[in-house]
Protein backbone atom coordinates (compact mmCIF):
# COMPACT_ATOMS: atom_id res chain seq x y z
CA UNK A 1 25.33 -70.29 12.31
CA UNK A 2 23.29 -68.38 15.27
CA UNK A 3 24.62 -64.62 14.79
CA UNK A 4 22.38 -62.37 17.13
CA UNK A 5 23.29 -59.30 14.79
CA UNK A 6 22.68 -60.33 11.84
CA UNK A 7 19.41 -60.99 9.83
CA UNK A 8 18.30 -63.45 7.32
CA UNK A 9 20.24 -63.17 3.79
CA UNK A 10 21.85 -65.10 0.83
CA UNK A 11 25.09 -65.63 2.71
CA UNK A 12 22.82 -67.10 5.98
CA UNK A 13 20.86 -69.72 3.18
CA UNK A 14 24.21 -70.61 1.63
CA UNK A 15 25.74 -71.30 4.95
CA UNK A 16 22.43 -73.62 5.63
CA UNK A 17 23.10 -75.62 2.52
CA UNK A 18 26.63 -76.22 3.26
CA UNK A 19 25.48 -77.80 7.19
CA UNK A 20 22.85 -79.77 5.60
CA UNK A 21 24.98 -81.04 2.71
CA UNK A 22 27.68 -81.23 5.97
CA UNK A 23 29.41 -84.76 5.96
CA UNK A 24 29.67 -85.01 9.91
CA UNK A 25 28.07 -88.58 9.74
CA UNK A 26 30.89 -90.05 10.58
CA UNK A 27 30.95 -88.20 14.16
CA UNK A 28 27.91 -89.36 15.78
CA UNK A 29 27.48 -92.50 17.77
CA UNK A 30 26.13 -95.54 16.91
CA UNK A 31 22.45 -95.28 18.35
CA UNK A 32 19.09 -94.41 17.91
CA UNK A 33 19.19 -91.21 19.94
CA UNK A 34 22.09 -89.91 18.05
CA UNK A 35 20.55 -91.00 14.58
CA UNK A 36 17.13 -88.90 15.88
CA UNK A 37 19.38 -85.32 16.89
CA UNK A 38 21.01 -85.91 13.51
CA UNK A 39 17.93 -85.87 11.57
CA UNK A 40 16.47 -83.08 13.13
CA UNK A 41 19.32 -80.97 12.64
CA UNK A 42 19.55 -81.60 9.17
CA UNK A 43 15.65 -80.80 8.98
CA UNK A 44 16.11 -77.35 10.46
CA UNK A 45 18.42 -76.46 8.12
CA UNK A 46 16.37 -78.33 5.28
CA UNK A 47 12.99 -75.69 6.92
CA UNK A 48 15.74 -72.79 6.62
CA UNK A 49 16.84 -73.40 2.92
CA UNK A 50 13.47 -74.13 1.43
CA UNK A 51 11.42 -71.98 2.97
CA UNK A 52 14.11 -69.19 2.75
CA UNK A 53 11.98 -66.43 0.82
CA UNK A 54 9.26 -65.98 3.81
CA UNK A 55 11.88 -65.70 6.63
CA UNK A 56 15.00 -63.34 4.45
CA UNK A 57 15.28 -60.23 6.32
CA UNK A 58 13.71 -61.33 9.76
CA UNK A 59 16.59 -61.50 12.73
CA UNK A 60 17.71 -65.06 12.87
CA UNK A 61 17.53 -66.23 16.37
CA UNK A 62 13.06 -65.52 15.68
CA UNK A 63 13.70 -67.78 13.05
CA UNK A 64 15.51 -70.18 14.42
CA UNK A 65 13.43 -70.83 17.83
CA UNK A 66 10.14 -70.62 15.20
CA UNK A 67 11.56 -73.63 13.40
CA UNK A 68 12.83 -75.47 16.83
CA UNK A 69 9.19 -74.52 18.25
CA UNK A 70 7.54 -76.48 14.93
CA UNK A 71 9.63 -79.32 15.29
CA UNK A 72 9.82 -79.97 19.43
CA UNK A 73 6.60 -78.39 20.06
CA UNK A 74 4.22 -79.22 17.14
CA UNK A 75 3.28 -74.85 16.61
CA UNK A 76 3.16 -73.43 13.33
CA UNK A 77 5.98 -71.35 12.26
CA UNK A 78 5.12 -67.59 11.50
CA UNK A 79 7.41 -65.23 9.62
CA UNK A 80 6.86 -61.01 10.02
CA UNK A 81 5.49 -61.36 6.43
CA UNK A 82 2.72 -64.47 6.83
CA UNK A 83 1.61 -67.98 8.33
CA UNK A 84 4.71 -70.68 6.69
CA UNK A 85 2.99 -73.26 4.67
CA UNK A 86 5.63 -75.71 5.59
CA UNK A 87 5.44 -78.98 4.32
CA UNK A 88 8.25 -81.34 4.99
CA UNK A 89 7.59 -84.91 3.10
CA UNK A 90 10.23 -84.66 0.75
CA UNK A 91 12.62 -84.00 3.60
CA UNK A 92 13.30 -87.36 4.35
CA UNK A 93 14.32 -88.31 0.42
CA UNK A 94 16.64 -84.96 -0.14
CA UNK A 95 18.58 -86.32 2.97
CA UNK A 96 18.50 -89.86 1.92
CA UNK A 97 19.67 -88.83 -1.78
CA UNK A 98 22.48 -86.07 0.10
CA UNK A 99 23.64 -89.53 2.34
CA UNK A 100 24.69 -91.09 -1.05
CA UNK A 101 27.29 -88.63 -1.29
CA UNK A 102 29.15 -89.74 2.17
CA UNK A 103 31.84 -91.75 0.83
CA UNK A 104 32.17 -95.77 1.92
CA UNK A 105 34.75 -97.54 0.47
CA UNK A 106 35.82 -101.34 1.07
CA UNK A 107 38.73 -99.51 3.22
CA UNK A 108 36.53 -98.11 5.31
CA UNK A 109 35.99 -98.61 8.86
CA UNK A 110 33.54 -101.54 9.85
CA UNK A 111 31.82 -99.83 11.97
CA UNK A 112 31.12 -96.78 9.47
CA UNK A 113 29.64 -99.13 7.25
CA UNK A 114 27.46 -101.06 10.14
CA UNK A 115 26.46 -97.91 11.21
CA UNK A 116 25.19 -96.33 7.98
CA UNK A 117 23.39 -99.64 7.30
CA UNK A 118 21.83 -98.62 10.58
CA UNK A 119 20.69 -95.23 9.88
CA UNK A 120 19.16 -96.30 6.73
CA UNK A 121 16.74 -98.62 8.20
CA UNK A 122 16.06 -95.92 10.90
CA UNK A 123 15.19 -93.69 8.06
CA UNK A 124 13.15 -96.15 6.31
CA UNK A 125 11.57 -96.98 9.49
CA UNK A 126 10.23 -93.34 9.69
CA UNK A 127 9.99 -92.26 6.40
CA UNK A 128 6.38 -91.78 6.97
CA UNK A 129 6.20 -89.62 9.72
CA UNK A 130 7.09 -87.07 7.51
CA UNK A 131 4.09 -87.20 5.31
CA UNK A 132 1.75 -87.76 8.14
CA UNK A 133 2.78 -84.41 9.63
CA UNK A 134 1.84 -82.93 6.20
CA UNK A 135 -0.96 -85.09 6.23
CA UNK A 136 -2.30 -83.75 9.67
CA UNK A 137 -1.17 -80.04 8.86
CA UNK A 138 -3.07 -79.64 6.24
CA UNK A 139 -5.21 -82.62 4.81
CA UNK A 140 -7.41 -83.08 8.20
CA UNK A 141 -7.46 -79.14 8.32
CA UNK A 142 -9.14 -78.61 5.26
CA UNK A 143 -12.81 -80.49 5.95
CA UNK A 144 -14.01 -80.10 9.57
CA UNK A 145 -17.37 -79.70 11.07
CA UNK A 146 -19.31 -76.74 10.42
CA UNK A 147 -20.49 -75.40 13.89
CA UNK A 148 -24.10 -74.31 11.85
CA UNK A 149 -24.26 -78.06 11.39
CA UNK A 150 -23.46 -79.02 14.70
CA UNK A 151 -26.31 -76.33 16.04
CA UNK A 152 -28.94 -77.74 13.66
CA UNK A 153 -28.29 -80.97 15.80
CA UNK A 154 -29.16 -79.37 19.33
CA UNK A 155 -32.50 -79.42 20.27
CA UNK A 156 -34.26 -75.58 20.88
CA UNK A 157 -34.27 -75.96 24.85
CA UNK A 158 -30.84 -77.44 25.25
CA UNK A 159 -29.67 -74.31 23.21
CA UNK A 160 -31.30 -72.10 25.76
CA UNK A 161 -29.50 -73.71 29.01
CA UNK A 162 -25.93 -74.53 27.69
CA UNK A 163 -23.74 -72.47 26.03
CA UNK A 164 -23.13 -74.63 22.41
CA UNK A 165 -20.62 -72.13 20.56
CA UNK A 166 -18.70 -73.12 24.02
CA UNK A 167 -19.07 -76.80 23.80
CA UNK A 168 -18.15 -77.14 20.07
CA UNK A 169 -14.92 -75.16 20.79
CA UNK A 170 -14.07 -77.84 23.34
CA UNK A 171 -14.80 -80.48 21.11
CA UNK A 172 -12.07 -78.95 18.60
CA UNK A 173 -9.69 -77.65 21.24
CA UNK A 174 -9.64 -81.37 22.42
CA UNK A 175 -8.79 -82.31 18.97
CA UNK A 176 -6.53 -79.86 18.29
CA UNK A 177 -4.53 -81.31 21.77
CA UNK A 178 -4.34 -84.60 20.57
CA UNK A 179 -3.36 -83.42 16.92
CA UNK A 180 -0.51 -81.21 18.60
CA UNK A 181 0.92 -83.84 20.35
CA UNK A 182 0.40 -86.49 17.79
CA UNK A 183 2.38 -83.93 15.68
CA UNK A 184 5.31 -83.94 18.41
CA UNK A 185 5.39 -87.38 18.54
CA UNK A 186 5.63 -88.33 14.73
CA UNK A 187 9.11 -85.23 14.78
CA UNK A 188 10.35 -87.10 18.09
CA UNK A 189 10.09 -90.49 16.51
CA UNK A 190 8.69 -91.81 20.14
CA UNK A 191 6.06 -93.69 20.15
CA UNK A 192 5.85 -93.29 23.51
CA UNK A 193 5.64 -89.90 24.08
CA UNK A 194 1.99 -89.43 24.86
CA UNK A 195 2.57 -91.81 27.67
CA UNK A 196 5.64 -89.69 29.03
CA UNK A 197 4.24 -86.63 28.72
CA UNK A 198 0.47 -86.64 28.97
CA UNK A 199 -1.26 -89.82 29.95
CA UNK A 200 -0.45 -89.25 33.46
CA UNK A 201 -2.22 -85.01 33.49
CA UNK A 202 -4.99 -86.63 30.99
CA UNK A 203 -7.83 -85.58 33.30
CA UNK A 204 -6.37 -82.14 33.53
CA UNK A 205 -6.69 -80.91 29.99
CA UNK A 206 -8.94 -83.69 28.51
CA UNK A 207 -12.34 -81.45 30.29
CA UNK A 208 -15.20 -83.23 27.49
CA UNK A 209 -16.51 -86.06 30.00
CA UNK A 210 -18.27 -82.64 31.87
CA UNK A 211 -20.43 -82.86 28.78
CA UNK A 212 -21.44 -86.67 29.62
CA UNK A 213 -24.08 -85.40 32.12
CA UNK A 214 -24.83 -81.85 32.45
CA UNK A 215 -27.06 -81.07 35.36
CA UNK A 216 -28.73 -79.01 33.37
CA UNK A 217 -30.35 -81.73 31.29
CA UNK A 218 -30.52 -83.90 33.81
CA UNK A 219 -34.23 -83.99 34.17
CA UNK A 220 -34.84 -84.20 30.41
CA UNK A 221 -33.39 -87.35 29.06
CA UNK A 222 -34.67 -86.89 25.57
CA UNK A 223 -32.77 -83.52 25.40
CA UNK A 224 -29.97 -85.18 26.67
CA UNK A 225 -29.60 -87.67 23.95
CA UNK A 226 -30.05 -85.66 21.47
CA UNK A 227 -27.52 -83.51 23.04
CA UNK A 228 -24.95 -86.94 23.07
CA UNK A 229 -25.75 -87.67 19.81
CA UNK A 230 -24.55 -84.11 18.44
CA UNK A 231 -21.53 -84.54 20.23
CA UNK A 232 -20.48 -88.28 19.40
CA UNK A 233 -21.65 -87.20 15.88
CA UNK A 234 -19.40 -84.48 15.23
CA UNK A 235 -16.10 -86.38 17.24
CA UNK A 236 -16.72 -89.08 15.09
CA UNK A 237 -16.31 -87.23 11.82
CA UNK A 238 -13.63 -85.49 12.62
CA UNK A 239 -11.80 -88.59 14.08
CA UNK A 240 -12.68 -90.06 10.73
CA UNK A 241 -11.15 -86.88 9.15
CA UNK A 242 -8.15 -88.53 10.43
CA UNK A 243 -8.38 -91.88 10.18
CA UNK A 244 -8.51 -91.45 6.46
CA UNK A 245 -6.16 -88.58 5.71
CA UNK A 246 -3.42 -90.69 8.25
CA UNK A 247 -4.61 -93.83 7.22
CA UNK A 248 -4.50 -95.55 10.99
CA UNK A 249 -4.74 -98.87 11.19
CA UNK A 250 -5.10 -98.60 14.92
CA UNK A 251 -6.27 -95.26 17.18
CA UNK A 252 -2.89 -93.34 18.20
CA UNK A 253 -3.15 -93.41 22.29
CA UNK A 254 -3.11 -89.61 21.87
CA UNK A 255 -6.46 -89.55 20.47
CA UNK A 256 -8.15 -92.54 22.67
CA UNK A 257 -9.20 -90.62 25.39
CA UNK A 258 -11.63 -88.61 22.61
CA UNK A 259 -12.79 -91.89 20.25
CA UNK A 260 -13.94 -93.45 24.00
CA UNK A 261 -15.63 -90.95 25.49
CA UNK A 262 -17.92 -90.68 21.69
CA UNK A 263 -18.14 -94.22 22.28
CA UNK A 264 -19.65 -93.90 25.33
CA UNK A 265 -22.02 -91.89 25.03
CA UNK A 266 -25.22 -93.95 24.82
CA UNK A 267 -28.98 -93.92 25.61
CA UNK A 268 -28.32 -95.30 28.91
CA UNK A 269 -25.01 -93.40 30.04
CA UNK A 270 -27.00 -91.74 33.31
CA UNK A 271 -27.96 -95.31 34.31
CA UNK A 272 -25.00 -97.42 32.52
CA UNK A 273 -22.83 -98.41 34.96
CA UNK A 274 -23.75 -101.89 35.45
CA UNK A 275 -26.85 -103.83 34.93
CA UNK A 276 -29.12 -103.79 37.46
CA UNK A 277 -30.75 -107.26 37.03
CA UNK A 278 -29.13 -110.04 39.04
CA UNK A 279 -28.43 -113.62 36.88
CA UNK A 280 -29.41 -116.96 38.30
CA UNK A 281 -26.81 -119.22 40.16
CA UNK A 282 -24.97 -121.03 37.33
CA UNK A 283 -24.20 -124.73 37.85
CA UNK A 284 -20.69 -126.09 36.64
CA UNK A 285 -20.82 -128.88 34.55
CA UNK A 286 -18.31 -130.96 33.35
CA UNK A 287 -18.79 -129.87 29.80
CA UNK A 288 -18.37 -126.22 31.94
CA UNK A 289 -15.29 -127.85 33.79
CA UNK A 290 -13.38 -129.17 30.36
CA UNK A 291 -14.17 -126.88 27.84
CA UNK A 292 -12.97 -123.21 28.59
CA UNK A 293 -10.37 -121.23 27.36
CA UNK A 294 -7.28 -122.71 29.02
CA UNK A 295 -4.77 -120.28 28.08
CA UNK A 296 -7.01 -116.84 28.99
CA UNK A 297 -8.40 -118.09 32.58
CA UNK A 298 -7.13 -119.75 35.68
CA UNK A 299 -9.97 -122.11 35.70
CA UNK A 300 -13.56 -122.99 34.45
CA UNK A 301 -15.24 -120.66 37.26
CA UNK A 302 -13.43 -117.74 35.83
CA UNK A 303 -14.28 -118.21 32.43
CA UNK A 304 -18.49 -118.78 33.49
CA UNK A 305 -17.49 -115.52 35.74
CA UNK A 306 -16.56 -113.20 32.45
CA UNK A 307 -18.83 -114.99 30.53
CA UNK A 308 -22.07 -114.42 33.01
CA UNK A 309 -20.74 -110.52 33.03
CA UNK A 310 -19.46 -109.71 29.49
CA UNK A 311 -22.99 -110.79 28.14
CA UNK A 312 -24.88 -107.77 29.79
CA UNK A 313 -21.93 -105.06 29.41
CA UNK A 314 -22.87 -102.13 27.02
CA UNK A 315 -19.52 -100.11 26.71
CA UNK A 316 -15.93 -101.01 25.95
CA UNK A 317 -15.14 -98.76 29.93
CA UNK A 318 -17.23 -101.62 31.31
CA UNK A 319 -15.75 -104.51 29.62
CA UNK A 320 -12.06 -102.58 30.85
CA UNK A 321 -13.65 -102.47 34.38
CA UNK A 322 -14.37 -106.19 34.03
CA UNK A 323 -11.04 -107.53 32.31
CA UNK A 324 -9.07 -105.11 35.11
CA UNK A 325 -10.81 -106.91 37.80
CA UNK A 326 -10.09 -110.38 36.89
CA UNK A 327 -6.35 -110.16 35.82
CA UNK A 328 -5.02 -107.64 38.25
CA UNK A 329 -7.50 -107.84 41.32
CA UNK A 330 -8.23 -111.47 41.37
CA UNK A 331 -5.86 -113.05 39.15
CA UNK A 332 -8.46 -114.79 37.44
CA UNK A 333 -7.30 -113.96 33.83
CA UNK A 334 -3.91 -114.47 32.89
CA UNK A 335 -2.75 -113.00 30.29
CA UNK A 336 -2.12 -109.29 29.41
CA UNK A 337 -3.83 -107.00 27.59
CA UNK A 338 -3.03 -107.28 24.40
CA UNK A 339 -3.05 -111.23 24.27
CA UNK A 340 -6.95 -111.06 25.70
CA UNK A 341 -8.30 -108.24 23.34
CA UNK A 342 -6.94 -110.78 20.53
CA UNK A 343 -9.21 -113.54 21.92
CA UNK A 344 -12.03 -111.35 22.98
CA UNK A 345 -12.10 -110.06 19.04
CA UNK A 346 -11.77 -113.28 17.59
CA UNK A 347 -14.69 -114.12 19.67
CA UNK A 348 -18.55 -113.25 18.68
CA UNK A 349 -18.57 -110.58 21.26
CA UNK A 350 -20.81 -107.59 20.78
CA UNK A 351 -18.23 -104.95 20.88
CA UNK A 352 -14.53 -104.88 19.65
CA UNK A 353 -11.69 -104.09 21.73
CA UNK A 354 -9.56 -101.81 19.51
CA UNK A 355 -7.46 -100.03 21.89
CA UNK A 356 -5.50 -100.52 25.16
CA UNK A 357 -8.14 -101.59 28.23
CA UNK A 358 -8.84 -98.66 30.27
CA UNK A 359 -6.74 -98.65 33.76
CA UNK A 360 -8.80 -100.22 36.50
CA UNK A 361 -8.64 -96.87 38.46
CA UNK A 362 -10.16 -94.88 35.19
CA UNK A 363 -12.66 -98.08 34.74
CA UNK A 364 -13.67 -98.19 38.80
CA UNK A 365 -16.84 -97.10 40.44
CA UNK A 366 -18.82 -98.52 42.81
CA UNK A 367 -21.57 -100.14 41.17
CA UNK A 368 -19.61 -102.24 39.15
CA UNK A 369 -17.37 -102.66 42.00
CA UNK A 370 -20.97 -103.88 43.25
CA UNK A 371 -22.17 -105.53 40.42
CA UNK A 372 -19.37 -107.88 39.64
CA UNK A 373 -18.92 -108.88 43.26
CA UNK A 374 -22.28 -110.26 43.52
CA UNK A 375 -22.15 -112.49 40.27
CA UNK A 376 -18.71 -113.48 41.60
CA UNK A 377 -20.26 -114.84 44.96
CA UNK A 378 -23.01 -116.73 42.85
CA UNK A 379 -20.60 -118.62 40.72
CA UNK A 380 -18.19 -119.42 42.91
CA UNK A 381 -20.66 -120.27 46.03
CA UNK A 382 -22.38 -122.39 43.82
């Protein structure tokens, strides 16, 4: 279909409907990778045909890496004329009525029918991501946070020393990250793509936490928290924005980084790290001894040990410092992550543990390193 010399006509959208209507099913192997290439082939000639009268008489191969650039790389595609209002949720149900036309009969081969059986449940299994890419496109674009809002939030002197047009950018630029490669991952199918491609260089273009304690408020606490407030304030309605429009049922890892640092910010953040205060010696008893959670921690000690912590921790980053410590330092919880954020929500904890535990390097520093180290000796000298 790519012609370098020729641009966008009739004969170019007919050819499109003929490769999309294209029964070359039959070709492709039997696995998930080849069922993903297939779809997305058929959606960028799906793009081509319906959105045909914004790209007819613009040179193909500009159209063609536009619409390759939307799907692998979560941009929006642009035409000479205007901005392409591209919406693809009935993609997924033209292709699914067009696959009723590949003929199946009983004299077919076995494995043709296995694998169309196959690529059916693939499709119903992501059916959805084609709505939520409308759904983030356009239905978390349309309310936002006014930055006149987000100014009326600021006190008068912090206004004076920071630079707020600035900050509020960076709060939407982070947004607009996570929303791009959210976006990438829903048209990869890969639920693991953050982790592949951005976990790893989070620190590098995740640059909010600079905001946690600017040395320019540091002498003026009340400022300060007023300051955190306006920020956790506006993250937290826009991650709502989101919540809603893509109805999660669970924070997308792209977007965790954000939702904890918000959740983080508190009254105390300069002075958070750990509690200062120091508990008294606790004495075992055999009530201590028998009655513990058996299937969490390796013995009673460990379970007074998280118990003497977790009840003076203040942010989810410390409880992720704490559980980090005790099942991959000391080996004094054993079970993984997932498993203990189910019993430490079905417990009466203070906080709930709705994401993936921070890494213990992200979680580390050295007074909690400090902290838990001295309650440790206590317990387990006593």
């Amino acid at each position: 279909m790519e012609n370098q010399n020729l641009l966008m006509n009739p004969n170019y959208r007919n050819q499109a409907i003929k490769e999309f209507n294209g029964n070359n099913f039959p070709d492709i192997p039997n696995h998930r990778e080849a069922f993903v290439k297939f779809t997305l082939e058929k959606l960028k000639h799906w793009i081509i045909i319906e959105y045909f009268d914004y790209f007819e008489g613009e040179y193909i191969p500009n159209v063609l890496n536009s619409v390759d650039s939307f799907i692998k790389r979560g941009t929006s595609i642009r035409s000479n004329k205007e901005y392409v209002p591209v919406t693809i949720g009935n993609f997924e149900s033209d292709l699914s009525n067009e696959m009723k036309y590949l003929t199946i009969t009983k004299d077919s081969p076995p494995h043709l029918k296995g694998k169309m059986e196959a690529y059916k449940k693939f499709l119903i299994e992501v059916e959805r991501n084609f709505t939520q890419v409308d759904a983030l496109n356009f239905d978390c674009q349309i309310e936002g946070f006014e930055s006149t809002v987000f100014e009326q939030l600021i006190n008068k002197m912090t206004k004076k020393v920071l630079d707020i047009n600035l900050i509020y950018d960076d709060i939407y630029h982070a947004l607009n990250t996570a929303d791009k490669s959210y976006r990438i991952a829903l048209l990869s199918f890969d639920k693991n793509y953050y982790f592949k491609n951005y976990k790893n260089n989070e620190s590098n273009f995740f640059i909010l936490p600079k905001y946690a304690n600017p040395i320019e408020l540091k002498e003026f606490p009340k400022e300060r928290l007023q300051f955190h407030k306006a920020i956790k304030t506006m993250i937290n309605k826009l991650l709502d924005i989101r919540k809603t429009a893509l109805n999660w049922e669970e924070t997308p890892e792209e977007y965790k980084c954000i939702e904890e640092f918000a959740q983080e910010l508190t009254p105390n953040r300069a002075v958070e790290s750990q509690p200062k205060e120091i508990p008294e010696p606790i004495y075992n008893t055999k009530q201590n001894q028998e009655d513990y959670p058996k299937h969490i921690f390796l013995n009673p000690k460990a379970f007074l040990l998280f118990e003497e912590l977790n009840e003076r921790l203040e942010s989810i980053a410390q409880v992720s410092f704490l559980y980090r410590m005790m099942a991959e330092k000391d080996n004094l919880i054993v079970v993984k992550d997932t498993p203990f954020r189910s019993w430490y929500n079905n417990n009466n904890y203070k906080m709930k543990l709705l994401n993936t535990t921070k890494t213990l390097e992200q979680a580390t520093n050295k007074d909690r390193e400090l902290w838990y180290n001295k309650v440790k000796e206590l317990i387990y000298n006593s």
